[in-house]
Protein backbone atom coordinates (compact mmCIF):
# COMPACT_ATOMS: atom_id res chain seq x y z
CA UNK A 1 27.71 66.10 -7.08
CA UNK A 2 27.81 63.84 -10.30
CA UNK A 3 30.54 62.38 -11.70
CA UNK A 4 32.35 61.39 -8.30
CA UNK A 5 33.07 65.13 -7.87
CA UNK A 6 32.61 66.30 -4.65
CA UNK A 7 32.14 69.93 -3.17
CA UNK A 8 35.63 70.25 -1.98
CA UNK A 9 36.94 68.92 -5.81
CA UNK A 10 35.14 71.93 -7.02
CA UNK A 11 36.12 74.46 -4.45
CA UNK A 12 39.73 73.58 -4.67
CA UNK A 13 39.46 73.13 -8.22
CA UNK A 14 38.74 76.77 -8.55
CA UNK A 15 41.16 77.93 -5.98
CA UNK A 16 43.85 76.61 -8.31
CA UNK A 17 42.47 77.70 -11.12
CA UNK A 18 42.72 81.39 -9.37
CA UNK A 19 46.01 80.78 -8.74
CA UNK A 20 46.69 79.85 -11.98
CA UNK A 21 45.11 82.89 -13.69
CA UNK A 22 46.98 85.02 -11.21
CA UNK A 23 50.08 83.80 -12.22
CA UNK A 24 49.45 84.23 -15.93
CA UNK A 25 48.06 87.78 -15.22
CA UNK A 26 51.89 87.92 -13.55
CA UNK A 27 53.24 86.44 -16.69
CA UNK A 28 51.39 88.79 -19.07
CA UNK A 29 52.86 91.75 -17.39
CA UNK A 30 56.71 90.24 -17.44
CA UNK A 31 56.11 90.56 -13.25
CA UNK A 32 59.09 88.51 -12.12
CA UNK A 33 61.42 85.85 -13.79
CA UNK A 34 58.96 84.24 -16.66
CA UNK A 35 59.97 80.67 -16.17
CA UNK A 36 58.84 80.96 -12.30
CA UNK A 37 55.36 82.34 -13.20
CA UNK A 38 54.87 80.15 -16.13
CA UNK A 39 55.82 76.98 -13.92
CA UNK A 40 53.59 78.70 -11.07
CA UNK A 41 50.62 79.01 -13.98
CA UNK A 42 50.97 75.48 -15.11
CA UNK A 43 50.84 73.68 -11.68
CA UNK A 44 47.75 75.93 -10.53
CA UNK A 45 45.66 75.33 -14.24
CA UNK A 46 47.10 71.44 -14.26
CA UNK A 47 45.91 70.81 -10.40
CA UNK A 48 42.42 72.64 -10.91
CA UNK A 49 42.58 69.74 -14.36
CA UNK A 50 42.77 66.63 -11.93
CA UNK A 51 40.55 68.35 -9.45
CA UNK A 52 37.84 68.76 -11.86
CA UNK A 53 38.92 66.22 -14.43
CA UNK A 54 35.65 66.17 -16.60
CA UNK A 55 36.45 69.35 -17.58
CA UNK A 56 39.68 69.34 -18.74
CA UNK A 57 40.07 70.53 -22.38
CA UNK A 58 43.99 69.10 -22.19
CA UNK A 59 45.06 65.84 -23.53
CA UNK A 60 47.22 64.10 -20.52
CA UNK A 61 50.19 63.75 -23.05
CA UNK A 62 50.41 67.70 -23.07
CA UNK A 63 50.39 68.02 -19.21
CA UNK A 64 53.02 65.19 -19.09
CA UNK A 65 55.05 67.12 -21.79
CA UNK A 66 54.59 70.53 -20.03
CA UNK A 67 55.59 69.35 -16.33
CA UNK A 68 58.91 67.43 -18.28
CA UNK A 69 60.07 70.64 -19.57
CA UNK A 70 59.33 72.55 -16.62
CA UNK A 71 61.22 69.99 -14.47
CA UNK A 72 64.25 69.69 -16.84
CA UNK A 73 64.45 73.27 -16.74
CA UNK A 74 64.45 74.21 -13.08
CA UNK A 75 66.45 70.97 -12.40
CA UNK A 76 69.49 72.27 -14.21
CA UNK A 77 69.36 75.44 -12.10
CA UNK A 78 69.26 73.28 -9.60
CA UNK A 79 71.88 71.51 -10.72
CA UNK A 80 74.04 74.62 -11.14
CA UNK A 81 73.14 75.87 -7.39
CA UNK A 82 73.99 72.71 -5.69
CA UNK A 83 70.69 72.58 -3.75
CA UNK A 84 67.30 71.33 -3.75
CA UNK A 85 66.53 74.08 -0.70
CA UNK A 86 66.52 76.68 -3.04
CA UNK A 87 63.50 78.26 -5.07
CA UNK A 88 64.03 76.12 -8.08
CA UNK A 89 64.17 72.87 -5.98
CA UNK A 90 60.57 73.80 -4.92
CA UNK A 91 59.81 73.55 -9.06
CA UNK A 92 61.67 70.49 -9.33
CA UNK A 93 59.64 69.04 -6.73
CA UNK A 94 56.27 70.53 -7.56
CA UNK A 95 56.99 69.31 -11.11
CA UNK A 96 57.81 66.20 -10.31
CA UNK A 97 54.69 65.65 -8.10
CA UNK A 98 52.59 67.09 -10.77
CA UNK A 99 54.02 64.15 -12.97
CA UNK A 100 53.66 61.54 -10.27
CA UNK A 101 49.71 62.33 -9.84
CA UNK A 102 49.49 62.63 -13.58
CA UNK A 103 51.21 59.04 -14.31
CA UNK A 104 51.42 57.04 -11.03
CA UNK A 105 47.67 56.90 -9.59
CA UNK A 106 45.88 60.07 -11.01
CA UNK A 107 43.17 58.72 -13.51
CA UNK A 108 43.41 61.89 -15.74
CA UNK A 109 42.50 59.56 -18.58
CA UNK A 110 38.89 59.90 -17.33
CA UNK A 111 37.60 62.62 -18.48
CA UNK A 112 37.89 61.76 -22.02
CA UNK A 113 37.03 58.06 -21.37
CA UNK A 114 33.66 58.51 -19.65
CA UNK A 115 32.02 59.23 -16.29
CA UNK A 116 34.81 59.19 -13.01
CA UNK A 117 34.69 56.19 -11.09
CA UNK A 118 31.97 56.59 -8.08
CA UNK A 119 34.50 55.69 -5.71
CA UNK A 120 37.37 58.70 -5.80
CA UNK A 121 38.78 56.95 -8.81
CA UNK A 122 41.00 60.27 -9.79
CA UNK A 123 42.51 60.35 -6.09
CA UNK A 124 43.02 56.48 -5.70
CA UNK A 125 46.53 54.67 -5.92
CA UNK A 126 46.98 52.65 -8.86
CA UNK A 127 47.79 48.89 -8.56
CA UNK A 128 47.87 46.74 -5.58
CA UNK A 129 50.56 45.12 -3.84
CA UNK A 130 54.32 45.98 -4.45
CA UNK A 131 52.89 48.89 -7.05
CA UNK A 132 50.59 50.19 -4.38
CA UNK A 133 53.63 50.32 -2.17
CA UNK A 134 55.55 52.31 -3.92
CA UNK A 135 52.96 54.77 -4.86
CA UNK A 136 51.96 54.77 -1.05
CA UNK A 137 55.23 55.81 -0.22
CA UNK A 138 56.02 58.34 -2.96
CA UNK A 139 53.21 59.68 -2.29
CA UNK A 140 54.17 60.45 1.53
CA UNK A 141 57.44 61.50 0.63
CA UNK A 142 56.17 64.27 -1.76
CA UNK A 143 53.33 65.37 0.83
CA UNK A 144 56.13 65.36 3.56
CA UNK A 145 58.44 68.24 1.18
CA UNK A 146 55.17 70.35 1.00
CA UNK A 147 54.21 69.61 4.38
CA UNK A 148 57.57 71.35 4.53
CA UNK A 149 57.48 74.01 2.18
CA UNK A 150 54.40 75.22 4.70
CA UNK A 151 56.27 75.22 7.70
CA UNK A 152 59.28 76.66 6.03
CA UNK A 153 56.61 79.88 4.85
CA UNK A 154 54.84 79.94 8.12
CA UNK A 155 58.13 80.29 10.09
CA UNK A 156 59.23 83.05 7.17
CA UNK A 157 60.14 85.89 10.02
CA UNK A 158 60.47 89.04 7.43
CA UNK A 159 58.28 89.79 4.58
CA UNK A 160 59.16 92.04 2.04
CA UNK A 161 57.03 94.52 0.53
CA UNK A 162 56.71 93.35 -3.51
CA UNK A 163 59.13 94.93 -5.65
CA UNK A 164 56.57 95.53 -8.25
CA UNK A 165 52.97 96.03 -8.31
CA UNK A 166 50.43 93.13 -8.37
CA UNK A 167 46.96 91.96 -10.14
CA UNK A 168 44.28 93.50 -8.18
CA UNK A 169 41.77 91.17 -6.30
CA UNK A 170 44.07 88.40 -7.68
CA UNK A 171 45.42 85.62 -5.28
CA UNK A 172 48.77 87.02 -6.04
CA UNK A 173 47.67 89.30 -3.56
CA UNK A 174 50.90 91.97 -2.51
CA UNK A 175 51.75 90.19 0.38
CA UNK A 176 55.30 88.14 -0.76
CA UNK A 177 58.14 86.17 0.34
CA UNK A 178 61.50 85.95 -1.45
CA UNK A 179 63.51 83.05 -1.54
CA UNK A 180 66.58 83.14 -3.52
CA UNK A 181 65.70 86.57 -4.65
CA UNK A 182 62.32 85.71 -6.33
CA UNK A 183 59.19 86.59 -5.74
CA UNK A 184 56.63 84.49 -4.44
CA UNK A 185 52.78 85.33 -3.98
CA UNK A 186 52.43 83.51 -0.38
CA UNK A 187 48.98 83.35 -0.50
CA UNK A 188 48.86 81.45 -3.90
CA UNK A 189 51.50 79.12 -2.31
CA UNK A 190 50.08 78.22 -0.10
CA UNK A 191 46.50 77.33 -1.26
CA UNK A 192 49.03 75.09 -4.08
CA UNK A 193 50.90 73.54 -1.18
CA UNK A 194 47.60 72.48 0.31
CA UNK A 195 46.31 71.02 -2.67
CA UNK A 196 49.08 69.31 -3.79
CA UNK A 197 49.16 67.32 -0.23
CA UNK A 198 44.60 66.77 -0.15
CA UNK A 199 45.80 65.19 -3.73
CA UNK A 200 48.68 63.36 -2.46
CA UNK A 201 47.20 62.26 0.77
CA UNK A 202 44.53 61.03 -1.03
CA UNK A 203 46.55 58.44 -2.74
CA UNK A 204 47.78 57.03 0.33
């Protein structure tokens, strides 16, 4: 495809994008606690963005502002729980890997500046040497917590009927796990969890 897109950019691109939309369908409804879905909404719309960045109406600025918030928030509950195991750990960290792609070697900046790089420019690392490093590694440290997450779901030995109902033919499908007493669409977590780590893997 053109503009260093390829095939599986545009597939996963609208896999998040579904997420996304089921999650704001969620939202809409007041399904569940609203900070969740609107964290849930953000991460699926922002990864389907860097995905697909030529089409991304959003300046990067915004996205940077709305992961901030979204990580300040869930990191106080975090804060007050003690734990990064918990359900709002798994915001800090998706927030905080939403920021690292967005300002450490995600080249969002792209689609407003022109055609993407032939090469994978929007997965590459930024910088070389002791920069390249460091992204390297932050990069495999993220991947490694949703690497994680997925075992951590797959191993999940009792699921829960929903306790409300859910968007029809949406990827928040009825099929849920609770953690820390909210509700998670598993199916829409996981398709997130794997495209976080193609994303992150790809900066490696």
């Amino acid at each position: 495809m053109g503009l260093g897109v390829t095939w599986l950019d545009v597939a996963l691109a609208l896999a998040c994008m579904t997420v996304g939309a089921g999650w704001l369908w969620l939202l809409a409804g007041r399904r569940g606690p609203l900070p969740a879905a609107a964290s849930h909404a953000a991460m699926g719309l922002g990864m389907a963005a860097m995905f697909v960045p030529a089409a991304d109406p959003v300046p990067a600025p915004l996205w940077v502002a709305v992961f901030v918030v979204s990580g300040s928030w869930f990191g106080a509950e975090v804060l007050r729980a003690g734990t990064l195991l918990g359900t709002a750990g798994g915001h800090v960290a998706g927030a905080a890997a939403m920021l690292f792609m967005l300002l450490g070697g995600h080249d969002h900046a792209a689609a407003a500046g022109g055609p993407v790089d032939p090469g994978h420019a929007h997965h590459a690392a930024a910088g070389g040497g002791s920069g390249g490093l460091l992204v390297t590694l932050a990069a495999l440290v993220l991947a490694a917590w949703f690497v994680a997450d997925l075992v951590r779901i797959a191993t999940h030995r009792t699921v829960p009927e929903p306790a409300a109902p859910v968007a029809e033919g949406a990827v928040a499908v009825a099929v849920t796990a609770r953690a820390t007493g909210v509700e998670l669409p598993v199916v829409g977590h996981v398709v997130m969890n794997a495209a976080m780590l193609v994303m992150l893997l790809g900066m490696v």
